[in-house]
N, C-alpha and C. Protein backbone atom coordinates (compact mmCIF):
# COMPACT_ATOMS: atom_id res chain seq x y z
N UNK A 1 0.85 -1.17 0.00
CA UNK A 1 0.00 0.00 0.00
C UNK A 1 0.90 1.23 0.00
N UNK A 2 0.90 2.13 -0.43
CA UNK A 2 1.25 2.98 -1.20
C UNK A 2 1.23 4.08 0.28
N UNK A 3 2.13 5.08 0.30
CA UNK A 3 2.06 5.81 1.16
C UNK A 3 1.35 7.64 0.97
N UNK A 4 0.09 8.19 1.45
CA UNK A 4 -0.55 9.39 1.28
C UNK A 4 0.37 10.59 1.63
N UNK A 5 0.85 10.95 1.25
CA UNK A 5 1.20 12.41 1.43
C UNK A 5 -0.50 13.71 1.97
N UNK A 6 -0.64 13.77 3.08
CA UNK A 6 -1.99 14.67 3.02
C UNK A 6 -1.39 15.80 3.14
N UNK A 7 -0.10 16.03 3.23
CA UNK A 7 -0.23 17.81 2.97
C UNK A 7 0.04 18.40 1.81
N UNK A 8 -0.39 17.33 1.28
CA UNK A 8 0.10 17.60 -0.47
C UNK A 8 -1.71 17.90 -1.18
N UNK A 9 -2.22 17.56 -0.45
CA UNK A 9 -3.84 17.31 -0.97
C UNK A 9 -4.65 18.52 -0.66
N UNK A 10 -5.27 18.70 -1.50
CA UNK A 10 -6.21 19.91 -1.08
C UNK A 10 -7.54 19.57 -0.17
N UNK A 11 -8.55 20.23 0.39
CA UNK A 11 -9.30 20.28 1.13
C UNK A 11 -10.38 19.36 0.49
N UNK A 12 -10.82 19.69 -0.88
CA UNK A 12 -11.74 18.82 -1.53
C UNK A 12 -11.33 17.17 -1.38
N UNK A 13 -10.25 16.97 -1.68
CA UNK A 13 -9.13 15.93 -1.84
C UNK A 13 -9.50 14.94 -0.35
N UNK A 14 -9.32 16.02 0.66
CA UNK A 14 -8.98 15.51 2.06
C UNK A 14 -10.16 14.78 1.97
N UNK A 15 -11.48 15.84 2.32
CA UNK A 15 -12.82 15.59 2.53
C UNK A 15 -13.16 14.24 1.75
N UNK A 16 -13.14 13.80 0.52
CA UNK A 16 -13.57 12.53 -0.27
C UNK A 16 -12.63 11.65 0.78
N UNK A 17 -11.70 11.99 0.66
CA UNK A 17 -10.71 10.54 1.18
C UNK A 17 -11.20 10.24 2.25
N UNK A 18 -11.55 11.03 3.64
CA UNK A 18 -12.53 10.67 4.82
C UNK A 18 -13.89 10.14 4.27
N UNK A 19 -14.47 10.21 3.23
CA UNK A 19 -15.66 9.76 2.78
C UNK A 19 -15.49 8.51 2.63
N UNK A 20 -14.79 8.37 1.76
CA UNK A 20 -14.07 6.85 1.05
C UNK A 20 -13.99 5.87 2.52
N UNK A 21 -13.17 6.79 3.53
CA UNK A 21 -12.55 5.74 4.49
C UNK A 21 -13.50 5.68 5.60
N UNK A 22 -14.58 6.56 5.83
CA UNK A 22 -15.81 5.89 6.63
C UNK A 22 -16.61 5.02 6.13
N UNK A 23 -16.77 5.15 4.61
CA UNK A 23 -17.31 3.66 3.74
C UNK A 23 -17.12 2.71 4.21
N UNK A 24 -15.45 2.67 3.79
CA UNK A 24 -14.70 1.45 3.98
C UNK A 24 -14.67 0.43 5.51
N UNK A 25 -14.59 1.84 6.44
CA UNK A 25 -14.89 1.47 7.84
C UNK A 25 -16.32 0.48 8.15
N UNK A 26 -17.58 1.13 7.17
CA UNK A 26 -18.44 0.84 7.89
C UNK A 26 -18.57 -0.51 6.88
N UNK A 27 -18.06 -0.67 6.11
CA UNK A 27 -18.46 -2.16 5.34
C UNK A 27 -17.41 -3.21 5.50
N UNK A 28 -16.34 -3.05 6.40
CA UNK A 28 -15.52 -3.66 7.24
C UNK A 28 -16.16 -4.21 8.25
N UNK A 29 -16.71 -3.53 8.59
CA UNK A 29 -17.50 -3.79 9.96
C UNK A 29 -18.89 -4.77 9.40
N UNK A 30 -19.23 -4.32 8.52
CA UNK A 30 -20.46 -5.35 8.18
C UNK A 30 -20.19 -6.21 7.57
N UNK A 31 -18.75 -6.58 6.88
CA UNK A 31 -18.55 -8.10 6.71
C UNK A 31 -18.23 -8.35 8.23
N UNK A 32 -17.82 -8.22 9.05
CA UNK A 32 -17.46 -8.92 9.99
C UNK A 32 -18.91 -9.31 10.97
N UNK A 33 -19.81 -8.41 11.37
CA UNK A 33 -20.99 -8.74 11.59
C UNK A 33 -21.69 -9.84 11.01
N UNK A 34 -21.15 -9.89 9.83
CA UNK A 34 -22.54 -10.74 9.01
C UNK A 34 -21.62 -12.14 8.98
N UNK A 35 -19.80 -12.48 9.40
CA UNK A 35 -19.53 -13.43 9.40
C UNK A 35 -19.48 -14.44 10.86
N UNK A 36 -19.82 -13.26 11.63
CA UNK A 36 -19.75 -13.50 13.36
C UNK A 36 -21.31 -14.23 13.06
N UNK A 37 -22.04 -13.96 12.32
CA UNK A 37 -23.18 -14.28 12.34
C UNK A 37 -23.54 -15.71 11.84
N UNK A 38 -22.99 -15.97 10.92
CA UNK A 38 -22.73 -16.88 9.78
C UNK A 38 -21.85 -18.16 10.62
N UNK A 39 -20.83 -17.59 11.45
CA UNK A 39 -20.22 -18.77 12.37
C UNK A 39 -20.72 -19.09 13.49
N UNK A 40 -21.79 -18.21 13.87
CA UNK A 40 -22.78 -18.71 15.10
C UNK A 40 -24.17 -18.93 14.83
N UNK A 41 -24.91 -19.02 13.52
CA UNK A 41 -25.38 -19.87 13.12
C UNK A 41 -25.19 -21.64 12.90
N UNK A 42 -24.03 -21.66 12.11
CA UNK A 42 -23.26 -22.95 11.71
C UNK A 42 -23.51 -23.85 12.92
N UNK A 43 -22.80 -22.91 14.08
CA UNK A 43 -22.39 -23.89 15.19
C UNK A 43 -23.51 -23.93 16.10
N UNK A 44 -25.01 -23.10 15.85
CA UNK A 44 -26.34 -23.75 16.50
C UNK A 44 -27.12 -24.53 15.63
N UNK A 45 -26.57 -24.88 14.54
CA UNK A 45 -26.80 -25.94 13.59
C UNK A 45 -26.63 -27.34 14.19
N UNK A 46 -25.22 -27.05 14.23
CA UNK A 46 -24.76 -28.32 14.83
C UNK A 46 -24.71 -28.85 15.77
N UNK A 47 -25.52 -28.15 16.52
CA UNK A 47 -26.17 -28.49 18.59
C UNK A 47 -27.27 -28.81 18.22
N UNK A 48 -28.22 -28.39 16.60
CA UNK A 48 -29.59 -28.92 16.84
C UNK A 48 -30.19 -27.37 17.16
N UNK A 49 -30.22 -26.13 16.89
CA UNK A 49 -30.99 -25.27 17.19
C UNK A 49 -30.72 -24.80 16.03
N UNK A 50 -32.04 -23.01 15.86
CA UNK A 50 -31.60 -22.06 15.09
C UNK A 50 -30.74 -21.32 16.30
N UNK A 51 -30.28 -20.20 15.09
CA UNK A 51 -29.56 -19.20 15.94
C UNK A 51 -30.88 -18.12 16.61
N UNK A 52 -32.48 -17.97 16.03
CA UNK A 52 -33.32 -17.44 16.47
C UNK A 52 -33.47 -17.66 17.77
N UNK A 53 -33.63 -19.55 18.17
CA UNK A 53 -34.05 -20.15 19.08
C UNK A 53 -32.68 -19.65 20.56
N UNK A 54 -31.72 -19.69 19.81
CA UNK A 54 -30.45 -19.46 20.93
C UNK A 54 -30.73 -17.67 21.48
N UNK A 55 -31.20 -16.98 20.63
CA UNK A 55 -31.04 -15.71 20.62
C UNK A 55 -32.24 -15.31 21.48
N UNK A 56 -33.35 -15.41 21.07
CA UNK A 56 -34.46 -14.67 21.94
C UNK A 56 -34.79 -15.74 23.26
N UNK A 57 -34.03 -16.48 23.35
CA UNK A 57 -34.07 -16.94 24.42
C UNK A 57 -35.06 -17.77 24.94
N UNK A 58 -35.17 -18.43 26.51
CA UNK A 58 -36.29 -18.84 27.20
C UNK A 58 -37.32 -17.84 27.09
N UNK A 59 -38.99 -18.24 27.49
CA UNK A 59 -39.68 -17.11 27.43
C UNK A 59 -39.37 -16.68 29.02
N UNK A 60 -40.20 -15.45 29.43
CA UNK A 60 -39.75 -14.52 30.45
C UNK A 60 -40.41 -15.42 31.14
N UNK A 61 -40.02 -15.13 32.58
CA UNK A 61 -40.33 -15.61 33.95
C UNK A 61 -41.71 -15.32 34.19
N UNK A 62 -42.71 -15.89 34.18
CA UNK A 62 -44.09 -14.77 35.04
C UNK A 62 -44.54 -15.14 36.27
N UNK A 63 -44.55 -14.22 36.66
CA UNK A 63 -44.57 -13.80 38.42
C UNK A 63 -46.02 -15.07 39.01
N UNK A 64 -45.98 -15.15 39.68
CA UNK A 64 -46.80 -15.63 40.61
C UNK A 64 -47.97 -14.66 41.05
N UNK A 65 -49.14 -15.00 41.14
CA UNK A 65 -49.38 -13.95 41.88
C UNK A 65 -49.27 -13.72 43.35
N UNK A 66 -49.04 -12.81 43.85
CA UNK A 66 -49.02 -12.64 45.15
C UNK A 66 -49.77 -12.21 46.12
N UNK A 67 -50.02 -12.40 47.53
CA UNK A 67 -51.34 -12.31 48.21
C UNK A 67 -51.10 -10.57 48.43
N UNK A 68 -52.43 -10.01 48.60
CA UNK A 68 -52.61 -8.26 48.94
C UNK A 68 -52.09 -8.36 50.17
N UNK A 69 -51.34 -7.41 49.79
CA UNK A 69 -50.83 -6.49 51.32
C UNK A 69 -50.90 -5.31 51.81
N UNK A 70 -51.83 -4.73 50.67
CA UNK A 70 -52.13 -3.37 51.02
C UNK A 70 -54.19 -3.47 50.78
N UNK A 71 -54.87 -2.76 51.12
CA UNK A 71 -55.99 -3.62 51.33
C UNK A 71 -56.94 -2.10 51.35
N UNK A 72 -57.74 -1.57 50.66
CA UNK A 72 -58.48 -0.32 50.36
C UNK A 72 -60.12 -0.93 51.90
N UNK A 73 -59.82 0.37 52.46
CA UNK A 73 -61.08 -0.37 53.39
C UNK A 73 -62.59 0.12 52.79
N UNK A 74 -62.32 0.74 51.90
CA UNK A 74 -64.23 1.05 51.14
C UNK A 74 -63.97 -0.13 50.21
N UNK A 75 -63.44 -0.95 50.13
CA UNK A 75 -64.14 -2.32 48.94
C UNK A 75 -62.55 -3.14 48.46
N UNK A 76 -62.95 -4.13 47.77
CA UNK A 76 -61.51 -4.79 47.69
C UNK A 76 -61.28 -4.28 46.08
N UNK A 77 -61.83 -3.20 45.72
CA UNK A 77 -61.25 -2.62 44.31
C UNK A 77 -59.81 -1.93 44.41
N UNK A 78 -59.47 -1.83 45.58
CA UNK A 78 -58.16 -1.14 45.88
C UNK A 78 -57.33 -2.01 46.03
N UNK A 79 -57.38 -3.56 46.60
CA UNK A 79 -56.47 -3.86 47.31
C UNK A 79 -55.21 -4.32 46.00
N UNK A 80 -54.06 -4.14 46.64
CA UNK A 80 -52.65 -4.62 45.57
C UNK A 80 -51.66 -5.40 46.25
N UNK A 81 -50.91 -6.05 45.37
CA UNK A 81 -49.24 -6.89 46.33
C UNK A 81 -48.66 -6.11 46.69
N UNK A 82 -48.69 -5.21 46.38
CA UNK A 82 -47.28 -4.00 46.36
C UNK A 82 -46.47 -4.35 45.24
N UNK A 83 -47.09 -4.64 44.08
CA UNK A 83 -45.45 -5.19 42.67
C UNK A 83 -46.63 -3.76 41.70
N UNK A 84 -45.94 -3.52 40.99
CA UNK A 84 -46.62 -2.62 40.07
C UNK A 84 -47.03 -1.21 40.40
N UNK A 85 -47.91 -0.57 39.16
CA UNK A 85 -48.25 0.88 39.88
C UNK A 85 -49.29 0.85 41.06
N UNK A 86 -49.52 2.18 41.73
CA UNK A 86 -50.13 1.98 43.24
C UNK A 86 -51.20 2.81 42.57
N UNK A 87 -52.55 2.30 43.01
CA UNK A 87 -53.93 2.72 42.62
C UNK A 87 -54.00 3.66 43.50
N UNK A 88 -55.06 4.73 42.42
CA UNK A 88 -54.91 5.95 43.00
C UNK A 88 -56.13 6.31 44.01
């Protein structure tokens, strides 16, 4: 690779060449994304999964419900666990 002289270049000159080389940056970066991707696919292939199934995971935990501990004395339209927002 050839060596740049930039104080030899004019301003127009400069400006493209930073254009060129954030390109280059950002499609560097997206082969490498898309091969990180491509090798961790392969290898949830070969365990027997997709890479979907590895990725979004178990489904979420859901809570139990829990007994009231706070308890409205005009009616049980108030009462709550205390987990969530507090009725007004």
């Amino acid at each position: 690779m050839s060596a740049i002289e930039l104080n030899d270049l004019s301003l127009k000159e400069l400006k493209s060449l930073q254009a060129r080389i954030a390109k280059a940056i950002a499609t560097h970066e997206d082969r490498r994304r898309r091969q990180a991707l491509e090798e961790l696919a392969s290898r949830a292939r070969q365990m027997g999964f997709t890479l979907a199934e590895l990725v979004d995971g178990a489904p979420a935990r859901k809570r139990s419900a829990a007994p009231a501990s706070y308890a409205n004395p005009l009616g049980p339209a108030g009462t709550r666990s205390g987990r969530g927002r507090k009725l007004q």
